[in-house]
C-alpha atoms as a PDB file:
ATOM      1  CA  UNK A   1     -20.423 -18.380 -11.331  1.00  0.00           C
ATOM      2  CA  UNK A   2     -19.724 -15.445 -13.122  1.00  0.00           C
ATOM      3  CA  UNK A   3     -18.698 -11.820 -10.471  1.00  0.00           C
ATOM      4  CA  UNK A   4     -20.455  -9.107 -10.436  1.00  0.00           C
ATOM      5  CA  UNK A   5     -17.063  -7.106  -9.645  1.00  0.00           C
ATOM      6  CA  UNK A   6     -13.434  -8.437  -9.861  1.00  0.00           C
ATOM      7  CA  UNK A   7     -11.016  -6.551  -8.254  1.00  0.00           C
ATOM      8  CA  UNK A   8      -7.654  -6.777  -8.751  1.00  0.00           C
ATOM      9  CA  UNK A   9      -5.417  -5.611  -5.330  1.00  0.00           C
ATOM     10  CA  UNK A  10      -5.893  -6.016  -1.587  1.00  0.00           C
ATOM     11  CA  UNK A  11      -4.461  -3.172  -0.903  1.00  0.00           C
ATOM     12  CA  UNK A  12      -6.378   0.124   0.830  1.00  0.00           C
ATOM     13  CA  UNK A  13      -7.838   0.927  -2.528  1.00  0.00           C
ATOM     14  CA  UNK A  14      -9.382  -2.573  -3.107  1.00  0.00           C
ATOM     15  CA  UNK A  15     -10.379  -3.347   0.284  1.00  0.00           C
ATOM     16  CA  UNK A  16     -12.089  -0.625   0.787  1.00  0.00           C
ATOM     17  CA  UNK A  17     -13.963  -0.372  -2.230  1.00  0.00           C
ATOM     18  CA  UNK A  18     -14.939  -3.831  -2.098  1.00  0.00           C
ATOM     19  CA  UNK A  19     -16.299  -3.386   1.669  1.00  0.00           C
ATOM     20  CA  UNK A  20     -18.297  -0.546   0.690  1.00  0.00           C
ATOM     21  CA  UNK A  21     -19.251  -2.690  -2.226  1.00  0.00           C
ATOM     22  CA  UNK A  22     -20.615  -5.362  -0.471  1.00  0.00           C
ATOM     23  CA  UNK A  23     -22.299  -3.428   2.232  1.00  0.00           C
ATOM     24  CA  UNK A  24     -24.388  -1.671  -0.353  1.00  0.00           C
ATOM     25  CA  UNK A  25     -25.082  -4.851  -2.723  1.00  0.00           C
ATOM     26  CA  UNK A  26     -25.611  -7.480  -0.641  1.00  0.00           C
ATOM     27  CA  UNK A  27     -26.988  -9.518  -3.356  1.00  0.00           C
ATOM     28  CA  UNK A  28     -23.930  -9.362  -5.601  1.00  0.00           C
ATOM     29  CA  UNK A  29     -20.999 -11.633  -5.822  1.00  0.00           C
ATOM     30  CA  UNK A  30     -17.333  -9.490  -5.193  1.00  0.00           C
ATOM     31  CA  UNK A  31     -14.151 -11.555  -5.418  1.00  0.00           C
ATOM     32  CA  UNK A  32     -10.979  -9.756  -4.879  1.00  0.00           C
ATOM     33  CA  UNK A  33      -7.420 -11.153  -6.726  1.00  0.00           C
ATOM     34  CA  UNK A  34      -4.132 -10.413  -4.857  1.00  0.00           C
ATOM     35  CA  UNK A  35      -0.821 -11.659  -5.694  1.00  0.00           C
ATOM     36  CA  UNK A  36       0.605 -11.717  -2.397  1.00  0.00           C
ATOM     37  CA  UNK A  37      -0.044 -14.355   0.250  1.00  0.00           C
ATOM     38  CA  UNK A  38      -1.514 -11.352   2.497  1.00  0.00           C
ATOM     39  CA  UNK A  39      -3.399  -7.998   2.218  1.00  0.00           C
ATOM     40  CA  UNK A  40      -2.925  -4.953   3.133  1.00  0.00           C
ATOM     41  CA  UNK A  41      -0.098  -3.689   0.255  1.00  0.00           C
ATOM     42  CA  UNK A  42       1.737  -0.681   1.787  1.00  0.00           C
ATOM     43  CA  UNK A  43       0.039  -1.122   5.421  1.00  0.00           C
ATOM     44  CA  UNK A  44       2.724  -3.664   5.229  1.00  0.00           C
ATOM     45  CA  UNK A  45       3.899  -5.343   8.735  1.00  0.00           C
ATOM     46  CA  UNK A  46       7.063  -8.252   9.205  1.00  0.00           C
ATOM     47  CA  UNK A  47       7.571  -9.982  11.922  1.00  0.00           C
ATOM     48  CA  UNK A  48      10.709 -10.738  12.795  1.00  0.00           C
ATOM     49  CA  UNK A  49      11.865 -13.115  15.367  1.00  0.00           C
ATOM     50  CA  UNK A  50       9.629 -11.504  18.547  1.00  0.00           C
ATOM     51  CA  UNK A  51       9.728  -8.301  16.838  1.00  0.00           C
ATOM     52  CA  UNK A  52       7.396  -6.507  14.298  1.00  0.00           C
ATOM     53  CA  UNK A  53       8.327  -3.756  11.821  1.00  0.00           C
ATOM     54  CA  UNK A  54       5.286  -1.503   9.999  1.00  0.00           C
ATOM     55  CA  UNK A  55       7.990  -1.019   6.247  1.00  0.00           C
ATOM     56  CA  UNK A  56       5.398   0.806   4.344  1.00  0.00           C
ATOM     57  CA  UNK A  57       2.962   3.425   5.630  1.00  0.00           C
ATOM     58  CA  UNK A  58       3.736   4.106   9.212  1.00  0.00           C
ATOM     59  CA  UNK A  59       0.045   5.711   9.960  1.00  0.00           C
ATOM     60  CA  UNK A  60      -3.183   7.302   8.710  1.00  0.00           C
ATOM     61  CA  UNK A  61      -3.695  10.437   9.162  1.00  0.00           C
ATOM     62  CA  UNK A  62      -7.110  11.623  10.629  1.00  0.00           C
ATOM     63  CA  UNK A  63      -9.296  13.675   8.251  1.00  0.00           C
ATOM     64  CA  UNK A  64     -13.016  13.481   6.697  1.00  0.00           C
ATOM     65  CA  UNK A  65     -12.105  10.981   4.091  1.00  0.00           C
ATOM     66  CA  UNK A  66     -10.372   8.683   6.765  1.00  0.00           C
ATOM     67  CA  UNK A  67     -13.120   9.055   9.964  1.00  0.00           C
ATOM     68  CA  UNK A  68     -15.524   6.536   9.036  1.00  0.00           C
ATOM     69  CA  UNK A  69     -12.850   3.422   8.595  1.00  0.00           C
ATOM     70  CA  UNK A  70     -11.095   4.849  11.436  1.00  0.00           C
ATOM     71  CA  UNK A  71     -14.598   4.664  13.530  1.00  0.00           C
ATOM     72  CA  UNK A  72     -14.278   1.078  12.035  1.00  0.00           C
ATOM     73  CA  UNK A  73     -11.207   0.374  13.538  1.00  0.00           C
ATOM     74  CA  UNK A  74     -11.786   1.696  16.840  1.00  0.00           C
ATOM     75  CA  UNK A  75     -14.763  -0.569  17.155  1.00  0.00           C
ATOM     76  CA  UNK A  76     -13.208  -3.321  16.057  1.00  0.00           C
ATOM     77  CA  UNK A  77     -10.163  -2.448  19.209  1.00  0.00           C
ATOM     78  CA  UNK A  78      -7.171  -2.246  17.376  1.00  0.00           C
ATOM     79  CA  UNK A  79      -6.131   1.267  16.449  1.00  0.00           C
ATOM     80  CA  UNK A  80      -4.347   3.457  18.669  1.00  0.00           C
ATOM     81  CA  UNK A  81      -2.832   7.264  18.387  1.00  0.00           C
ATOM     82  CA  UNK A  82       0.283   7.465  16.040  1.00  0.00           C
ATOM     83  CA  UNK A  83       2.995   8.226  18.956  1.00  0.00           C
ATOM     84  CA  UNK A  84       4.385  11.347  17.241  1.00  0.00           C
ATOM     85  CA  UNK A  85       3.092  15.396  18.373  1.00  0.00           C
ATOM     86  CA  UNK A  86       3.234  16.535  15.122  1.00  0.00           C
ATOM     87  CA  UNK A  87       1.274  13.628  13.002  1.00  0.00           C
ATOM     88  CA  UNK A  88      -2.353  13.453  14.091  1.00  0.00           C
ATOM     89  CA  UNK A  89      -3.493   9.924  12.928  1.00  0.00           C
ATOM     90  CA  UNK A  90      -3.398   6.792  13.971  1.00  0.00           C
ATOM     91  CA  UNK A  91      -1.774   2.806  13.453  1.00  0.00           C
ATOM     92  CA  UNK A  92      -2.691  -0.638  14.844  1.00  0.00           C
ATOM     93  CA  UNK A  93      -1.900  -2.052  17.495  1.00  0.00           C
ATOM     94  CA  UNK A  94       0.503  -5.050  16.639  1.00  0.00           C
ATOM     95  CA  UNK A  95       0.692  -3.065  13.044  1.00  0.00           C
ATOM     96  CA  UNK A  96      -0.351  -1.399   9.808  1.00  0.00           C
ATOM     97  CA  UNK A  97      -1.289  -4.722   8.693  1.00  0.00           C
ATOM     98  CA  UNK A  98      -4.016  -5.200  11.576  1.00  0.00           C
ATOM     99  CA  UNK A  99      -5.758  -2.481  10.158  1.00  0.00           C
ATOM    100  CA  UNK A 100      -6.440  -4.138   6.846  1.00  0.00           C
ATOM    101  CA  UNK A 101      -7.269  -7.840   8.319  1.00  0.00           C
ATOM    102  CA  UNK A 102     -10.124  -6.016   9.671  1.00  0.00           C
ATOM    103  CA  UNK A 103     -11.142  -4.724   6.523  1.00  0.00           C
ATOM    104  CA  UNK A 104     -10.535  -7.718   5.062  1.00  0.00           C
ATOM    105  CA  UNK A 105     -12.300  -9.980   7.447  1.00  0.00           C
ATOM    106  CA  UNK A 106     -15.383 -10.396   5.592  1.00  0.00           C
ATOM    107  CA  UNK A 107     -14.412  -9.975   1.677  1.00  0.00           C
ATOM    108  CA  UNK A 108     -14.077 -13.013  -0.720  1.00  0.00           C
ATOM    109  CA  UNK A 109      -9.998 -12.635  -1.202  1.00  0.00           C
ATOM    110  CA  UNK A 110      -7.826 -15.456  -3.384  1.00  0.00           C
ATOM    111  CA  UNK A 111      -4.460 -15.065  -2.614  1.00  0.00           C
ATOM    112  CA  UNK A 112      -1.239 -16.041  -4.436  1.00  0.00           C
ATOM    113  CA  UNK A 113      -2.767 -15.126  -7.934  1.00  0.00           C
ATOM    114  CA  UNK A 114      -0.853 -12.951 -10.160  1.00  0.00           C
ATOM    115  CA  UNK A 115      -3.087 -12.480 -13.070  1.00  0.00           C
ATOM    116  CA  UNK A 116      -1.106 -12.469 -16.342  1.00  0.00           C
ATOM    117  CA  UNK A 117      -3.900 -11.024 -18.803  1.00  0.00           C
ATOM    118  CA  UNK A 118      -7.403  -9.251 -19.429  1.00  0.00           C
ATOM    119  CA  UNK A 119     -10.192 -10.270 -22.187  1.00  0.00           C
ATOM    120  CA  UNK A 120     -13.643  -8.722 -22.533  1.00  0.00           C
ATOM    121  CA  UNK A 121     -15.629 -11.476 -24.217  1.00  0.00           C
ATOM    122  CA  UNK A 122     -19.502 -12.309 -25.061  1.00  0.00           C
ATOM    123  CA  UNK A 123     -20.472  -8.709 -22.469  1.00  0.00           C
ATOM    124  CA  UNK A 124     -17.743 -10.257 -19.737  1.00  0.00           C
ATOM    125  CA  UNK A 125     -14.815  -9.628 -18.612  1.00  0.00           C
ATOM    126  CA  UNK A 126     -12.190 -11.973 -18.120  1.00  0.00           C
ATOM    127  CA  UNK A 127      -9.320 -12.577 -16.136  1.00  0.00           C
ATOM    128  CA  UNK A 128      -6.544 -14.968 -16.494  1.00  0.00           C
ATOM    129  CA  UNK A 129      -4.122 -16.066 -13.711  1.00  0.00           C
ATOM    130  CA  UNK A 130       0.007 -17.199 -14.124  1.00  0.00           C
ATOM    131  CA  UNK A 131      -1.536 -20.805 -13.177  1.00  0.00           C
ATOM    132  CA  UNK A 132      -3.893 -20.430 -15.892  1.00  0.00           C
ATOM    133  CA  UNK A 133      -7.491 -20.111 -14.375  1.00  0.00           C
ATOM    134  CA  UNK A 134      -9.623 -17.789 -15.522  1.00  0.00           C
ATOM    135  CA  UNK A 135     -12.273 -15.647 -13.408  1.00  0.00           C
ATOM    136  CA  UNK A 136     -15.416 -13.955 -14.482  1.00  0.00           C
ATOM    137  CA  UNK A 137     -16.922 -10.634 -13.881  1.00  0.00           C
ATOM    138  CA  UNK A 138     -19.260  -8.203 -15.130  1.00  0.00           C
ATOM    139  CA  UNK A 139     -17.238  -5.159 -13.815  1.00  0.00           C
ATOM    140  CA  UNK A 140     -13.226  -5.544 -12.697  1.00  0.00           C
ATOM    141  CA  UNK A 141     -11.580  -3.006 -10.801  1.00  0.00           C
ATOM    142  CA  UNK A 142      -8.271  -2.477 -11.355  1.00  0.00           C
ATOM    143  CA  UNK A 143      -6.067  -0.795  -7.718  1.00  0.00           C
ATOM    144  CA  UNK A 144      -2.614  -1.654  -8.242  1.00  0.00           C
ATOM    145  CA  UNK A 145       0.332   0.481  -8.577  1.00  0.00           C
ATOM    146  CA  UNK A 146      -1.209   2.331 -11.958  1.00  0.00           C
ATOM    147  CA  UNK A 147       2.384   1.560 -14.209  1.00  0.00           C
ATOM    148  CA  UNK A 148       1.369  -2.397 -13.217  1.00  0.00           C
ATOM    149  CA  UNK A 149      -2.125  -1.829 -14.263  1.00  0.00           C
ATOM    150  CA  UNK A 150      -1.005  -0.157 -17.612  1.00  0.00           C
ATOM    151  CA  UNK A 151       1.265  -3.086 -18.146  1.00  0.00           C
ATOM    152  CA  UNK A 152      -0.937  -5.141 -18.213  1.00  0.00           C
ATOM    153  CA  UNK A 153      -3.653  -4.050 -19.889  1.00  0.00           C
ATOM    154  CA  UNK A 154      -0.890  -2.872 -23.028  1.00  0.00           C
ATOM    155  CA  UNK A 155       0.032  -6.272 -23.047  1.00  0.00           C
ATOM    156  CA  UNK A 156      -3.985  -7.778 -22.629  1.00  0.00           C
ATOM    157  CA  UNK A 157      -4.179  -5.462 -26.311  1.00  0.00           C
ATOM    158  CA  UNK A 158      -6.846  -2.943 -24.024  1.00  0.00           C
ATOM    159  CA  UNK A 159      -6.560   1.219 -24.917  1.00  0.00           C
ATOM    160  CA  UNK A 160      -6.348   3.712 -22.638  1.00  0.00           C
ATOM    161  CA  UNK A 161      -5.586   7.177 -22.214  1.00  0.00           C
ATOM    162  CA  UNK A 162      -1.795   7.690 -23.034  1.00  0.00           C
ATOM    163  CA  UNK A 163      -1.512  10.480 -20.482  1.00  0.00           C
ATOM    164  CA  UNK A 164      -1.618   7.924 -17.820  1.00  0.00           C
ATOM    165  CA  UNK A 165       1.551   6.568 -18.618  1.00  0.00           C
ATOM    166  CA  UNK A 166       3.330   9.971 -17.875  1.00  0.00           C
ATOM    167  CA  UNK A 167       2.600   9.119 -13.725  1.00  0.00           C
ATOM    168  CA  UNK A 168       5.641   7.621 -12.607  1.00  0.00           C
ATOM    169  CA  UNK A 169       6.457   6.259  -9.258  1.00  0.00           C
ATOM    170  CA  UNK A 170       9.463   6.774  -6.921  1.00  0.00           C
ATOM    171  CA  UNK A 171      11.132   3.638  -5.639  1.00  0.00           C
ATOM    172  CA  UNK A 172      12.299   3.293  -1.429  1.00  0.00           C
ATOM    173  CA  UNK A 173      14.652   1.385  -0.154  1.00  0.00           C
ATOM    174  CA  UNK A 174      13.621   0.225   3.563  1.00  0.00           C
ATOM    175  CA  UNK A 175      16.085  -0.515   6.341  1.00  0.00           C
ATOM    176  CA  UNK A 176      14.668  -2.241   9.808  1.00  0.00           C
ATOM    177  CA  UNK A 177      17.402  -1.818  12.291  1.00  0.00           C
ATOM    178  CA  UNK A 178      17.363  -3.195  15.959  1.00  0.00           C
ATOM    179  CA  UNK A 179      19.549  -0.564  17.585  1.00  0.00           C
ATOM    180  CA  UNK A 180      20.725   0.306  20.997  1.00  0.00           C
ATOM    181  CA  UNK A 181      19.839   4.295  21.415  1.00  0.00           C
ATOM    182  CA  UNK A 182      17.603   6.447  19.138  1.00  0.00           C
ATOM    183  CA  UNK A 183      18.166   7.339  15.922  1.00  0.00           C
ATOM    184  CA  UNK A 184      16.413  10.564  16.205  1.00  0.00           C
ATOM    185  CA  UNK A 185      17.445  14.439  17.325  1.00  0.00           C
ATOM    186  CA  UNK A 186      13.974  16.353  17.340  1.00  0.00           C
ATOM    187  CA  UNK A 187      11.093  14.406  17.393  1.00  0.00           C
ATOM    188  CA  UNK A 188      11.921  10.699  19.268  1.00  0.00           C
ATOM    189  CA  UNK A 189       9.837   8.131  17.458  1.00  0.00           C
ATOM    190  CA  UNK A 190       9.284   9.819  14.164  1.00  0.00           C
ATOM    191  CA  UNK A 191      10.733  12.529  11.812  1.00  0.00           C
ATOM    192  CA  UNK A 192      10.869  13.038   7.987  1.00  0.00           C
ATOM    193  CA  UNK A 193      13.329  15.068   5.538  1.00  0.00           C
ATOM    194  CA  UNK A 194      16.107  13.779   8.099  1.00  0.00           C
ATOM    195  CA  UNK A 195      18.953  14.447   5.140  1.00  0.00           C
ATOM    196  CA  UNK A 196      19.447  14.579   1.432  1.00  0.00           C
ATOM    197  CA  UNK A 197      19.599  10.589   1.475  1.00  0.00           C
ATOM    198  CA  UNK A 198      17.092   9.770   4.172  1.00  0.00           C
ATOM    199  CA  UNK A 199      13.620  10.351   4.429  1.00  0.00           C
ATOM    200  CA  UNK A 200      12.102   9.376   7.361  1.00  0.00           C
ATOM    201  CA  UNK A 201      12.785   7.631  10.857  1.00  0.00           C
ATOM    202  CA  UNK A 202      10.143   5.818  12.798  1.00  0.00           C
ATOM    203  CA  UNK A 203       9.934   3.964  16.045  1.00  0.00           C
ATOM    204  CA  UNK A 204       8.889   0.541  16.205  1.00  0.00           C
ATOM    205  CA  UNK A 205       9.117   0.838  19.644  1.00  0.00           C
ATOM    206  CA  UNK A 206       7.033   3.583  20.480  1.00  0.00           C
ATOM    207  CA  UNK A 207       4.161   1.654  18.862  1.00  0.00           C
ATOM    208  CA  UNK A 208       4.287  -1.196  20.033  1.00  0.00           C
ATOM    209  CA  UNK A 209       5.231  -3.180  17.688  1.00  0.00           C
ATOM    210  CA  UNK A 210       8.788  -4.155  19.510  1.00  0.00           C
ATOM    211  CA  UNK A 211       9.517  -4.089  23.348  1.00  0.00           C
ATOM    212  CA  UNK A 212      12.859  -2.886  22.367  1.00  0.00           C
ATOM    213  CA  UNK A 213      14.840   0.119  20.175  1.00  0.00           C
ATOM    214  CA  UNK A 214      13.988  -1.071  16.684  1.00  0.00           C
ATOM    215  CA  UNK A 215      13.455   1.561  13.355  1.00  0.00           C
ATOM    216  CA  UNK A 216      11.709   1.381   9.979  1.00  0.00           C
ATOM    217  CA  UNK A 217      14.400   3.696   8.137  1.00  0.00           C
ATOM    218  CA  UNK A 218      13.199   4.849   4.924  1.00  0.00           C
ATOM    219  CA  UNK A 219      15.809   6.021   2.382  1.00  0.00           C
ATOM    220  CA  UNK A 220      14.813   9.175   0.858  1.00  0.00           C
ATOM    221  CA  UNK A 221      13.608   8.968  -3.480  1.00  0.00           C
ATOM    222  CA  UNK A 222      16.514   9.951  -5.201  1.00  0.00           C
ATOM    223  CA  UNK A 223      19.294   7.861  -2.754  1.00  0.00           C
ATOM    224  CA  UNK A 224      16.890   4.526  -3.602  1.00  0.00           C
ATOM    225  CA  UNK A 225      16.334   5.248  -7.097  1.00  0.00           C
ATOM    226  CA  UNK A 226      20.168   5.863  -7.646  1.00  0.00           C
ATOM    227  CA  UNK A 227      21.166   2.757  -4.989  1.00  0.00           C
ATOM    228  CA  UNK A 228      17.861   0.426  -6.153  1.00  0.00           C
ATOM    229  CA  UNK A 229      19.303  -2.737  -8.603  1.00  0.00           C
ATOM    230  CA  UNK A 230      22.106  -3.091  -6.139  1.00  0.00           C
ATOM    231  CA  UNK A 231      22.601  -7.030  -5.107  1.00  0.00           C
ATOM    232  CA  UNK A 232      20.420  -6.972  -1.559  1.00  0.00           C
ATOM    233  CA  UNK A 233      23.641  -7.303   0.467  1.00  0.00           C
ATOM    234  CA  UNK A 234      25.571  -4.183  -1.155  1.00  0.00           C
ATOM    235  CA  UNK A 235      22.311  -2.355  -0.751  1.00  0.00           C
ATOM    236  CA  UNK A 236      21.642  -2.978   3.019  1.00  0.00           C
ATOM    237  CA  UNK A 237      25.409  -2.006   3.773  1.00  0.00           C
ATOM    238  CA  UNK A 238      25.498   1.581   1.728  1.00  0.00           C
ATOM    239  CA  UNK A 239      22.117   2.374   3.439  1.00  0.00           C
ATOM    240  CA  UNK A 240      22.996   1.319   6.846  1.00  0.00           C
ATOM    241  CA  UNK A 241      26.404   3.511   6.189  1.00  0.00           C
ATOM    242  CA  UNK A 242      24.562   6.126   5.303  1.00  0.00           C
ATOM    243  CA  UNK A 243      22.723   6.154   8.617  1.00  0.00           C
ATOM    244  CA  UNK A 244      25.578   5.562  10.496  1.00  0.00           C
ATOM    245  CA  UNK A 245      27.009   8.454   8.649  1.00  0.00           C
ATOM    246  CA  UNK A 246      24.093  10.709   9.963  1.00  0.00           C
ATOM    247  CA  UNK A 247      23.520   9.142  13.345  1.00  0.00           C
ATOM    248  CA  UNK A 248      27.311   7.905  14.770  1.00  0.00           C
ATOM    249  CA  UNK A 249      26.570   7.483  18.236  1.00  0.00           C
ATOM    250  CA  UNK A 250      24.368   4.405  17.021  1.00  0.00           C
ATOM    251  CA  UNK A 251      24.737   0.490  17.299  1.00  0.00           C
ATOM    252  CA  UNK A 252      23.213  -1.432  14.672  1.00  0.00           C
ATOM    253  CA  UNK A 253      23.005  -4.813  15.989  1.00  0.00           C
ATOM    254  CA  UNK A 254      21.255  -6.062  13.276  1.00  0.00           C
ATOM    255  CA  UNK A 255      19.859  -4.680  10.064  1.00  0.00           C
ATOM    256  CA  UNK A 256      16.901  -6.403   7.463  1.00  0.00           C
ATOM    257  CA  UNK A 257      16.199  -4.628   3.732  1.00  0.00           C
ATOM    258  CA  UNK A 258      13.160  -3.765   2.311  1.00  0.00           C
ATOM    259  CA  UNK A 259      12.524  -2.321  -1.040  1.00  0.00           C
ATOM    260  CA  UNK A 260       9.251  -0.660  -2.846  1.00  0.00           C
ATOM    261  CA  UNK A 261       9.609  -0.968  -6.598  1.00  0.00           C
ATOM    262  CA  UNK A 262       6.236   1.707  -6.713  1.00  0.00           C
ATOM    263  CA  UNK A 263       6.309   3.719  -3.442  1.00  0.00           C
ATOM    264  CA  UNK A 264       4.440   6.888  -4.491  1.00  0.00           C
ATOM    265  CA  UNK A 265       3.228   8.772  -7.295  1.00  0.00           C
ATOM    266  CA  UNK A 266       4.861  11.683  -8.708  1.00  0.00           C
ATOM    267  CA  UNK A 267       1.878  12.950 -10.018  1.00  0.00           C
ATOM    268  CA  UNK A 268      -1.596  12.661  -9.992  1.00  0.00           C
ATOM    269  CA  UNK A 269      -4.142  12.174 -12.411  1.00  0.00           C
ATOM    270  CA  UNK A 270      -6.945  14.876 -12.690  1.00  0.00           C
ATOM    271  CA  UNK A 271      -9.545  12.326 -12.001  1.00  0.00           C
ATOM    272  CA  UNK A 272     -10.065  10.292  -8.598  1.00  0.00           C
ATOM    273  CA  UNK A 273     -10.561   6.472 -10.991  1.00  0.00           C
ATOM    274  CA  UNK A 274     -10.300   6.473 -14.663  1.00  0.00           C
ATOM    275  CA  UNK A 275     -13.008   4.186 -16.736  1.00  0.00           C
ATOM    276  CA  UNK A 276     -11.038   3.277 -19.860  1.00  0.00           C
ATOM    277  CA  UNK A 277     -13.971   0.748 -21.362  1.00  0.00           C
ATOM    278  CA  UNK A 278     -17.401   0.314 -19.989  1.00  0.00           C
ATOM    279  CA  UNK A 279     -17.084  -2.059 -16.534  1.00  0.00           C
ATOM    280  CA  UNK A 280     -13.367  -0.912 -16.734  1.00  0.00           C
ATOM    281  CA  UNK A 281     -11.984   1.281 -13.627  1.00  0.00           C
ATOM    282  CA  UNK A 282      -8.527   2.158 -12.715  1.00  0.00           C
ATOM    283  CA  UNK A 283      -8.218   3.394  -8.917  1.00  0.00           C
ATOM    284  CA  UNK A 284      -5.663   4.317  -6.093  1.00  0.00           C
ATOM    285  CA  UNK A 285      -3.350   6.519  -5.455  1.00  0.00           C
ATOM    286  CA  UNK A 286      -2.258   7.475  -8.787  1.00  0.00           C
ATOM    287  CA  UNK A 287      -5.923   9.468  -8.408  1.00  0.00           C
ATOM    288  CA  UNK A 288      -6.409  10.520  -5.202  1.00  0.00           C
ATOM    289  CA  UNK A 289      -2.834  11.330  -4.064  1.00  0.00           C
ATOM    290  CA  UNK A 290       0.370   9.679  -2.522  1.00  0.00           C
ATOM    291  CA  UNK A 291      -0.784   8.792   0.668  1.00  0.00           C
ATOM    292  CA  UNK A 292      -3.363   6.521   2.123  1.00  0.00           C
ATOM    293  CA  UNK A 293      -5.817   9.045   2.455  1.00  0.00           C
ATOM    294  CA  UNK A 294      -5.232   9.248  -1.409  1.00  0.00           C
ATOM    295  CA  UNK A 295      -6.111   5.726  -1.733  1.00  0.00           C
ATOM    296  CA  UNK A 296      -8.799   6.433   0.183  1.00  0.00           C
ATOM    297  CA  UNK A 297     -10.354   9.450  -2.154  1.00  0.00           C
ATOM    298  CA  UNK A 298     -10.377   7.340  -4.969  1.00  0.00           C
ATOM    299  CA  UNK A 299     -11.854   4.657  -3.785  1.00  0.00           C
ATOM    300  CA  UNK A 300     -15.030   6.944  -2.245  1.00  0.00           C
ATOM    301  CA  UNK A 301     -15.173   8.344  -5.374  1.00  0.00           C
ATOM    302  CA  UNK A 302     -15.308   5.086  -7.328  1.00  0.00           C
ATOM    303  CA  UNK A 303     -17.825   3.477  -5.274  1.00  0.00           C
ATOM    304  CA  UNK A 304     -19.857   6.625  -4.775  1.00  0.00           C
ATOM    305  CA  UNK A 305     -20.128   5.584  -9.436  1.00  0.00           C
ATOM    306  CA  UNK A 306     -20.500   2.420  -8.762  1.00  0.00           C
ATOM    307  CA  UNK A 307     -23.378   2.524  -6.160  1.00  0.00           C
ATOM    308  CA  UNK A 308     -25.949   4.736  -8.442  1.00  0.00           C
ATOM    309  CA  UNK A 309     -25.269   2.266 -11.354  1.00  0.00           C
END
């Protein structure tokens, strides 16, 4: 049975689009592709033994795009108030991740399917998988990291506007340390700029996600992009010098790496989705900013299209 809409990406982007999707077309068949064995992409949660670390996107901030999935995740009980004064938004309750398994709940998702190339045939678009199986769909929807997207549709032989290319991403490196004081001076359970080589600092604690001192340590965009294709052990022990560098009073008792090939944009395109052939939409944050209230704005905009067609 041939899709009415193929999207490729469980992340914020593609789940929401797809709920709004199927809310408003009740008669029409949505199938969402992810490569991953969950969803969710940056409101990314790991457990670890009895603890859990959020080692993407730490919150979501409040605002007018955000209020009406946020009203979804209160009524669904699992949001609570991000535990830091000067951030007004909020994060799940055992994680970033809970968020987006309610979200996802409903949707028709195939995991572990890593599609290797795109075909419009006979008024259809087609796409193929690494395992070669092919799915079907009338429109596909396109809300991964835009330099994958690109990729991939260069290599499908699809055009596009060059410009596109020109949006680059940084790269993070991730530390999750279990710790014996606090790593932070000013604000307790979260702070950002910390130092030249570290971005940000955020409890794990504080929300819940561990019962004891634990820290999602993000290294800042130039340290990861200089430090990045360093063998994973090398890595971990320059980064977790670094912070011991900046914080000496603290234990690390143990320490667990994390890396994000496509953490952010460094630009943004003009337009909140791009339509480079008819039934053809690029989406995410590349469009509507480097945030997940950026992922959000394009994917409002995109259905807002999408609904009147």
């Amino acid at each position: 049975m041939t899709n009415d809409y193929l999207i490729v990406g469980a992340g914020l982007t593609g789940l929401t689009v797809a709920h709004d999707l199927t809310k408003h077309f009740s008669d029409r068949k949505i199938q969402i592709l992810e490569k991953s064995k969950g969803c969710g992409g940056r409101m990314a949660t790991r457990r670890i033994d009895d603890l859990r670390f959020d080692h993407g996107a730490q919150f979501i901030k409040k605002s007018i795009t955000s209020q009406r999935w946020i009203q979804i995740w209160k009524n669904a009980e699992v949001d609570q108030r991000f535990p830091a004064e000067l951030i007004d938004g909020i994060c799940g309750q055992s994680g970033l991740t809970q968020l987006a398994k309610v979200l996802a709940k409903d949707l028709n998702i195939k995991y572990d399917i890593k599609v290797s190339s795109i075909s419009f045939t006979n008024g259809y678009w087609a796409v193929r998988a690494e395992d070669d199986s092919t799915v079907q769909g009338k429109n596909i929807i396109m809300t991964c990291p835009l330099p994958q997207s690109l990729e991939l549709l260069q290599s499908s032989g699809l055009t596009f506007n060059s410009e596109l290319s020109q949006i680059k991403y940084s790269k993070a490196v991730v530390v999750l340390i279990e710790s014996d004081v606090s790593l932070l001076q000013l604000n307790p359970n979260y702070e950002e700029n910390i130092s030249a080589d570290v971005f940000s600092a955020c409890s794990q604690q504080a929300k819940g996600n561990t019962k004891t001192p634990a820290w999602t340590v993000v290294m800042s965009a130039p340290w990861s992009e200089l430090n990045f294709d360093l063998s994973d052990g090398l890595l971990l022990e320059k980064a977790c010098e670094v912070i011991r560098q900046q914080r000496p009073n603290i234990t690390i008792k143990k320490a667990h790496l994390k890396k994000w090939k496509y953490c952010a944009p460094l630009s943004t395109w003009s337009k909140l989705f791009e339509n480079p052939a008819p039934g053809l939409y690029l989406a995410g944050d590349s469009f509507g900013g480097p945030s997940l209230l950026g992922a959000l704005r394009s994917s409002q905009e995109l259905f807002n299209c999408l609904k009147v067609k």
